[in-house]
Structures are given as C-alpha cells and as structure tokens.
Protein backbone atom coordinates (compact mmCIF):
# COMPACT_ATOMS: atom_id res chain seq x y z
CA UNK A 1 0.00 0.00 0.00
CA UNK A 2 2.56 2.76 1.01
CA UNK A 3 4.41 2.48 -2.46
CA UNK A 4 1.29 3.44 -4.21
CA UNK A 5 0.32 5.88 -1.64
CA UNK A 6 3.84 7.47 -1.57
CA UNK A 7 3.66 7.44 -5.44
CA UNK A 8 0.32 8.97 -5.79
CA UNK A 9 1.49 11.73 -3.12
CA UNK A 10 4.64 12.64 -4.48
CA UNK A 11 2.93 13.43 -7.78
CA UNK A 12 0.89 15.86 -6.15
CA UNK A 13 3.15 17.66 -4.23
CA UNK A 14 5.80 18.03 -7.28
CA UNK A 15 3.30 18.91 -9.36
CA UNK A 16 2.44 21.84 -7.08
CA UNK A 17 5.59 22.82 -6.20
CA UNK A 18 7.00 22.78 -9.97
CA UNK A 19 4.65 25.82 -10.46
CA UNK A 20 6.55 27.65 -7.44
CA UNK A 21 9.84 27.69 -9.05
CA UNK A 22 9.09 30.12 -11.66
CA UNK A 23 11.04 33.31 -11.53
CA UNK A 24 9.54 36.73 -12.11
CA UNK A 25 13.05 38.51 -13.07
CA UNK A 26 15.54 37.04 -15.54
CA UNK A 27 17.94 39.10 -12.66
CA UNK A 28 17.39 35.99 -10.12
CA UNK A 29 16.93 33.09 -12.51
CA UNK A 30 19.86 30.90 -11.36
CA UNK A 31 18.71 31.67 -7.37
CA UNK A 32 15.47 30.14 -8.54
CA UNK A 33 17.56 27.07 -10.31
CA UNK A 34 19.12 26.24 -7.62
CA UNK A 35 16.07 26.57 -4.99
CA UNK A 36 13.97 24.04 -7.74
CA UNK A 37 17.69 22.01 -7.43
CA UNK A 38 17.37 21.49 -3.47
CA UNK A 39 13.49 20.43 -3.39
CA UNK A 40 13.07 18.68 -6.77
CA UNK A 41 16.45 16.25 -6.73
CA UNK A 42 14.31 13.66 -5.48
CA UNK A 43 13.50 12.87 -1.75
CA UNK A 44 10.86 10.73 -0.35
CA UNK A 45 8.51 12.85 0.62
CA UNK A 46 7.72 11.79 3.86
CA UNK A 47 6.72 15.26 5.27
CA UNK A 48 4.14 15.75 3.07
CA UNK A 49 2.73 12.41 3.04
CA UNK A 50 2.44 12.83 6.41
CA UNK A 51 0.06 15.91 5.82
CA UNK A 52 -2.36 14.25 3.34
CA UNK A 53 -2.45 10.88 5.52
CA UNK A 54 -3.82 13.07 8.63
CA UNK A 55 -6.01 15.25 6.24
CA UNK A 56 -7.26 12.34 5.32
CA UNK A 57 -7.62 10.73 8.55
CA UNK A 58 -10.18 13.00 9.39
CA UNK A 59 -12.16 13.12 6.37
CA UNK A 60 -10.83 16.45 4.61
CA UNK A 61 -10.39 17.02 1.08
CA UNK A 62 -6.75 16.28 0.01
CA UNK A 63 -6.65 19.25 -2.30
CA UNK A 64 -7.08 21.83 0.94
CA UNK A 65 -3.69 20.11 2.41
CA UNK A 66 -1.50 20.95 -1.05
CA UNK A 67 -0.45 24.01 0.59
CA UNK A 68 0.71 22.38 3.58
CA UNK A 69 2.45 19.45 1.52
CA UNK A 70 4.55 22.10 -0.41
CA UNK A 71 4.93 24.41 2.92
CA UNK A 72 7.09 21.65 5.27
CA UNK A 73 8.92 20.15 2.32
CA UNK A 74 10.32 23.65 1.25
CA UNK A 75 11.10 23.87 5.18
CA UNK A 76 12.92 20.54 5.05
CA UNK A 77 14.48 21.30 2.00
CA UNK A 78 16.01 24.66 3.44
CA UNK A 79 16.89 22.73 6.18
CA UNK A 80 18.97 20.38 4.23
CA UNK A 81 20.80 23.35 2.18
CA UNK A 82 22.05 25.17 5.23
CA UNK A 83 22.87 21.83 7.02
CA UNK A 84 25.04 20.67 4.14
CA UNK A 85 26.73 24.45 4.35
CA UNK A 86 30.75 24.29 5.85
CA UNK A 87 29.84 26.16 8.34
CA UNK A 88 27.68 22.95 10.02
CA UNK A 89 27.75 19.57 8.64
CA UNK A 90 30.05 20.41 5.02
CA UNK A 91 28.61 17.66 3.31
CA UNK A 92 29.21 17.60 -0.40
CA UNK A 93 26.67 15.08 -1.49
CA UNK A 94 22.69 14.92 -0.89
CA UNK A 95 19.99 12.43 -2.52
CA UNK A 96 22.89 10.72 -4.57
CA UNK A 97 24.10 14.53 -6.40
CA UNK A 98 26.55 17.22 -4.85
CA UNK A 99 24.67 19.41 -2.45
CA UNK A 100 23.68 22.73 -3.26
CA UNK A 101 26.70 24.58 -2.55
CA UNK A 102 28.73 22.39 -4.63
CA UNK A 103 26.35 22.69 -7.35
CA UNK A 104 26.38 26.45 -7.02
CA UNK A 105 28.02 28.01 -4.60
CA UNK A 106 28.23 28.67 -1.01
CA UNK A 107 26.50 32.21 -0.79
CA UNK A 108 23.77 31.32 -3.98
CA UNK A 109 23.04 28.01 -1.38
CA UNK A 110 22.51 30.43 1.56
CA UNK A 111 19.98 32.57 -1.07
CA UNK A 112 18.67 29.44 -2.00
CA UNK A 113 17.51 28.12 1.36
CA UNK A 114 16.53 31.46 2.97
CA UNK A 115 14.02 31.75 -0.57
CA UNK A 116 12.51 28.51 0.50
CA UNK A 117 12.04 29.07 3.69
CA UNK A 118 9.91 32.21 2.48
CA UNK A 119 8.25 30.87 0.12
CA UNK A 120 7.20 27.95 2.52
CA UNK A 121 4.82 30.92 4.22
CA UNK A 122 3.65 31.73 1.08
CA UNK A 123 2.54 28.47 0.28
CA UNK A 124 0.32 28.35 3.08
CA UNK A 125 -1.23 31.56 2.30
CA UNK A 126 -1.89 30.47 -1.96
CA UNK A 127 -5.50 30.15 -2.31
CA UNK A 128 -4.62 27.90 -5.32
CA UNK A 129 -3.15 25.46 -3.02
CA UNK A 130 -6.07 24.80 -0.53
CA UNK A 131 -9.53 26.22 0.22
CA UNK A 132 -9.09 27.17 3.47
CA UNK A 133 -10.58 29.83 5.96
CA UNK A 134 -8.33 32.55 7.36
CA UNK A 135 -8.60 31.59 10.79
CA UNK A 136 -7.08 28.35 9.63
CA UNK A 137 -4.14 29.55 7.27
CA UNK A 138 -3.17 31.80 10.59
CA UNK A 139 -2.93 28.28 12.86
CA UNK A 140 -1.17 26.73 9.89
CA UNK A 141 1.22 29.51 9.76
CA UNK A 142 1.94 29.62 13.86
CA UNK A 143 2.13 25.42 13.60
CA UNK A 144 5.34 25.44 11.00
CA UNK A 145 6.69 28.54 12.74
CA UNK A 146 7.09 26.79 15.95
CA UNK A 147 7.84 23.24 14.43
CA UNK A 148 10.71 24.87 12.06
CA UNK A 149 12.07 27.70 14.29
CA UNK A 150 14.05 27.69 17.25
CA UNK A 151 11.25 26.26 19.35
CA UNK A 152 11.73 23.47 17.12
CA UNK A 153 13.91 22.05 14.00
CA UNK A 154 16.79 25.12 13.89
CA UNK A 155 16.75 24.90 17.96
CA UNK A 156 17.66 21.08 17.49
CA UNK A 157 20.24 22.41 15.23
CA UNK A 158 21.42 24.61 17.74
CA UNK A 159 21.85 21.51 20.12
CA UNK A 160 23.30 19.06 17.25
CA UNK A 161 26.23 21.06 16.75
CA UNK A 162 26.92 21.62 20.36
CA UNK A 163 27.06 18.27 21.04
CA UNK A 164 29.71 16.75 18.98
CA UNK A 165 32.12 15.09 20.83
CA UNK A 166 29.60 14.96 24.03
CA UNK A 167 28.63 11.99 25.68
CA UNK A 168 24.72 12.76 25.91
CA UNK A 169 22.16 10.37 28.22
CA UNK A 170 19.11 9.09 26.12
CA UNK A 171 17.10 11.58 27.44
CA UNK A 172 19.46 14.64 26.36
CA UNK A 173 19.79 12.63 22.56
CA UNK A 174 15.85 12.66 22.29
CA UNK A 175 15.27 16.03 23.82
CA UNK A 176 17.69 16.98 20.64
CA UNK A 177 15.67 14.91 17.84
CA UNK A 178 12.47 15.83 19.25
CA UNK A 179 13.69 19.08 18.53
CA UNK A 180 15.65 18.73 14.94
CA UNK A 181 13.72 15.96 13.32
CA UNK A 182 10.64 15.46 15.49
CA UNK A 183 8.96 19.27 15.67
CA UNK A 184 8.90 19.31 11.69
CA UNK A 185 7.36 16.05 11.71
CA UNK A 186 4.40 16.78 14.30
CA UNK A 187 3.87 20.04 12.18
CA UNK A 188 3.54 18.01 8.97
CA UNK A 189 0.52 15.98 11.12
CA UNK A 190 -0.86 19.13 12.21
CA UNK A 191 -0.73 21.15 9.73
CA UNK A 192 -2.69 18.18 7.60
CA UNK A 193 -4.62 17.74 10.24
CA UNK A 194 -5.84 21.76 10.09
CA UNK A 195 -6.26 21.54 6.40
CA UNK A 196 -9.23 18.99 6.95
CA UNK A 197 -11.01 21.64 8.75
CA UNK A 198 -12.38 18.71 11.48
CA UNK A 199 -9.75 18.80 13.91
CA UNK A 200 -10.20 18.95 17.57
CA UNK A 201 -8.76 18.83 20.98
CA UNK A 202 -9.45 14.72 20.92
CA UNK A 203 -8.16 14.19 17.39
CA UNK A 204 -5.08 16.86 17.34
CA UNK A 205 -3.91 15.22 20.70
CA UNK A 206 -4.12 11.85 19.19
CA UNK A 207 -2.31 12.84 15.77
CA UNK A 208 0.09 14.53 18.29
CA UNK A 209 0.79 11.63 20.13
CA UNK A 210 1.41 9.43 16.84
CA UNK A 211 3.80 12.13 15.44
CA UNK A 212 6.01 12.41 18.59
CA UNK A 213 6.64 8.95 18.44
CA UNK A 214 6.86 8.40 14.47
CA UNK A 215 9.47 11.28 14.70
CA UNK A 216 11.97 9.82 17.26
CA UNK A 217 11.65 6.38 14.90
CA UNK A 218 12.64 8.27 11.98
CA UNK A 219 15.50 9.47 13.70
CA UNK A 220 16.62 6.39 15.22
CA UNK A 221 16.28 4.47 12.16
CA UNK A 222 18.43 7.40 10.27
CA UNK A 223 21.08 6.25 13.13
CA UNK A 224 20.96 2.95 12.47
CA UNK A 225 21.41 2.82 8.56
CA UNK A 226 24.12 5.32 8.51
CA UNK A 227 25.96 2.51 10.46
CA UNK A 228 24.10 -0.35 8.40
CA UNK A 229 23.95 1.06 4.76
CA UNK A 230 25.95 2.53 2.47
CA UNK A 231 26.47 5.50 0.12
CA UNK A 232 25.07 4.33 -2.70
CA UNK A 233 22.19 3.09 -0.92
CA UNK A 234 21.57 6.07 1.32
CA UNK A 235 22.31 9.07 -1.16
CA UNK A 236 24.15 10.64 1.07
CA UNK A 237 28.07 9.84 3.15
CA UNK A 238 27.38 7.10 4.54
CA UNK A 239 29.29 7.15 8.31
CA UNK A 240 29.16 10.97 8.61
CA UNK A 241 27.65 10.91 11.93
CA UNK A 242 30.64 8.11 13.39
CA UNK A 243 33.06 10.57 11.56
CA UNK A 244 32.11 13.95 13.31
CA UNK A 245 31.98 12.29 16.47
CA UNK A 246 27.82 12.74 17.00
CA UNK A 247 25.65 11.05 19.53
CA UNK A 248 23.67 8.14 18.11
CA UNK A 249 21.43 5.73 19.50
CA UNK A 250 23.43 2.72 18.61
CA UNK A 251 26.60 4.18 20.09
CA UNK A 252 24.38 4.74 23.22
CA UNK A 253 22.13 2.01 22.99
CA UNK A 254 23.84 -0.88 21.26
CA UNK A 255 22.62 -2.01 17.57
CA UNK A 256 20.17 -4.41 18.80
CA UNK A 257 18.79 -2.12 21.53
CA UNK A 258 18.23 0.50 18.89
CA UNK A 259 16.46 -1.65 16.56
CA UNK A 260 14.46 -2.76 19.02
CA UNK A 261 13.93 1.04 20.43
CA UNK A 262 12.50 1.86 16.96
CA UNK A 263 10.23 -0.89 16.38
CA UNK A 264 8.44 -0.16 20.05
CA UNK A 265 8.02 3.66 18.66
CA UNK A 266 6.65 2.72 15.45
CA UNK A 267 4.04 0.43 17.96
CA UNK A 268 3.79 3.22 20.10
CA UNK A 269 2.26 5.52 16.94
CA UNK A 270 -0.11 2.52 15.63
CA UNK A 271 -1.35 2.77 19.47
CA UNK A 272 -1.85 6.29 19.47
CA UNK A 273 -4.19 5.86 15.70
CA UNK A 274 -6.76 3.28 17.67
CA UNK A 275 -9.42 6.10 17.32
CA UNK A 276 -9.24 6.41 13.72
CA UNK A 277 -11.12 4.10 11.65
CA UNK A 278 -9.90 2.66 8.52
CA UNK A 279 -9.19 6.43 6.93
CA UNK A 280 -6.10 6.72 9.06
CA UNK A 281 -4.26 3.55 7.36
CA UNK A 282 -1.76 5.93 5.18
CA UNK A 283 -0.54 7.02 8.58
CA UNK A 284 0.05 3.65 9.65
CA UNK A 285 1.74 2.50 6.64
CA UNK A 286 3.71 5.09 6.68
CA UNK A 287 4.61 4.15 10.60
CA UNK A 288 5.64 1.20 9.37
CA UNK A 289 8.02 2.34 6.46
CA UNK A 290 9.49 4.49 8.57
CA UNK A 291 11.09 2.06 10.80
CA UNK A 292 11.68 -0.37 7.39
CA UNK A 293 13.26 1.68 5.40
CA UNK A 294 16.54 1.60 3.71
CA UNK A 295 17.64 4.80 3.23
C-alpha cells in the first residue's frame, strides 16, 4: 500500500511545487535554479505524506492540504541546504548529487535556502493550493513557525552542533531529535490535520501523540542505517555521523537495543491511531516504512 500511496502523493506535491519555481526577473533566474535544485532532486517525501495521511484521517479534502504538503517540504528542503553548508555539517553530497553549494556556490546556497524558507509561508497563504478559511491559514502559519524555528527544528540544530564530541544520556539525545527531526514532523501531522477543517482537541492530541513517536523512529532508524547502509544506498556519506563524532542511538544504545527502540516507537504511533477508523491507514503504513526503510 505505502508504495502506491507514496507514489500517488509525491505526484501531487511536485506537481504543485513545480509551479513555485518560476522566476519573475531574468535578474534571479539561477537563485530560482538552484532553490527548484534542493526540493526537486528527489526525496521521499515523507513530510508531506504525512500531511495528506492526517487530512485524510479525518475526512478532509486532500486538495485543501497541497499548501501544507509544499509548505514543510520547502522547510525541510532549506533545512537540508544550510545543514550541508561548511559552516555545520560540510557535506558535499545529498539524494545521490553534490549538495547545493557544490552545485552552485556557497553564498547562492545560503539565497537558496533562505528563498525557501519564504516561500514555505507563502505556500500556506496560496488560495490555489487549498480552500481554506483565514482563521485556519493563521494556525497553519503559527504550527510550522514553531515546528521549524528555534522552538523546534533550527533549535535542534542549535543543540546538534553543540554536542559533537559529548557523551549525551538518552534523554538529552531525544530532547535533541524531538527538537531537529521530530517538531517538523508533528507540524507536517498538524498542519494536515488543520487543512481537513475537522480537527479537535481529541483528534489533534491523538495525531500529536502518533507524530512524537513516528518522529523519534525516523531518527533512530536514520542512526541505524548510517551505520548499516551505504552510500550508494543512502544518497548521502554514509558514516558521517561516526566521523564527526555525533551522539547516536546505537553508540548509546547498542545495535540491537536501537532496533528494538524503533520498532516499540513505530508500535507506540499505531497505538496512538486506535481512534481512527480505517481512513487513518496511510498514517500507519507510513509508521511502518518508517522504521523499514533503507535509506
């Protein structure tokens, strides 16, 4: 099921987001190459399939979540440009091709990734890309602000880089991944969740719940195959965590505690779905790939 889902989403979200990257000046026409370079080299989605799975969960419209879709992967995307930068991780290769700054250059990347982060906001706010009331575009907007600013993904940043070389507890390591992988994750689920227009306390605590825990298993899996896989497989160095000197689960936990850690998180999401009916099924597919997946 989740290859055809993930197919069927991915079409829709490139499809919207291929009409983003069209530049109104022929002045800024490489700044918009290499912002459609960072979000359309591939990816699997998985932020924005985790919007239309909880739009859908609740019985919204999947054409009201677009915006959202395109919103947290151009956040994830920026993310991934300014991560890859010298300055923090200096990685030179991303999705199998040199990261942006190799492509381009260091100060177009930094362009690049501040434009997407921009036009994330506007995404939200496109009437094309969801029929939405204003009261609801204005929770959508405070949702990704908090899950992608320093409340959230850049202030896991902030606490990535000062931990290299640290020896951190498990609770320190997740109190950083809730942070840098998790908080754009749970916005993904709430921000779908908006876009159905049927959310409430009940449901947006549940979806919550779900997210929290299929965001620590997405990092924790990430751990474990940049041990596990390899270049080719994952797209990107394979080891660069072990080489910087980073905290990982299986350097805290052990391999087979880890593994073990991220199966009982995928179970913990499926747990926190029992109120759905059948409509929430993408989400637990997608709970499940998470902790399968390869790369």
């Amino acid at each position: 099921m989740i290859a055809r889902y993930q197919a069927q989403c991915q079409a829709r979200v490139d499809g919207a987001l291929t009409l983003l990257f069209v530049p109104h000046l022929a002045e800024v026409a490489r700044l918009y190459e290499a912002m459609r370079y960072s979000v359309m080299n591939g990816g699997k989605r998985v932020r924005p399939l985790l919007v239309y799975g909880a739009c859908e969960a609740l019985g919204g419209e999947v054409a009201n979540a677009d915006g959202a879709a395109c919103a947290v992967e151009l956040i994830h995307a920026y993310s991934l440009v300014h991560d890859d930068l010298p300055a923090m991780d200096d990685d030179d290769l991303r999705r199998g091709q040199p990261t942006t700054h190799k492509a381009f250059d260091e100060a177009c990347a930094i362009l690049a990734g501040d434009g997407l982060q921009a036009m994330a906001f506007a995404a939200l706010s496109d009437m094309a890309l969801g029929r939405l009331s204003d009261g609801t575009r204005l929770q959508m907007v405070r949702a990704l602000a908090l899950g992608a600013g320093p409340a959230g993904m850049v202030g896991g940043q902030a606490i990535d880089l000062g931990s290299v070389g640290l020896k951190l507890d498990q609770a320190a390591l997740e109190q950083m991944h809730r942070h840098k992988t998790g908080a754009l994750i749970e916005a993904s689920v709430v921000l779908g969740a908006l876009a159905s227009e049927r959310a409430n306390a009940q449901s947006l605590s549940a979806l919550k719940a779900y997210a929290g825990a299929v965001g620590l298993a997405f990092q924790v899996q990430d751990d474990i195959l940049d041990v596990e896989s390899d270049t080719a497989t994952l797209g990107k160095r394979q080891g660069a965590d072990i080489a910087r000197d980073k905290p990982t689960y299986p350097a805290l936990l052990g391999m087979d505690v880890a593994k073990a850690y991220a199966h009982e998180l995928r179970d913990q999401a499926l747990h926190a779905l029992q109120p759905f009916s059948s409509s929430a099924e993408p989400l637990r597919a997608l709970a499940r790939y998470i902790v399968d997946r390869r790369n």
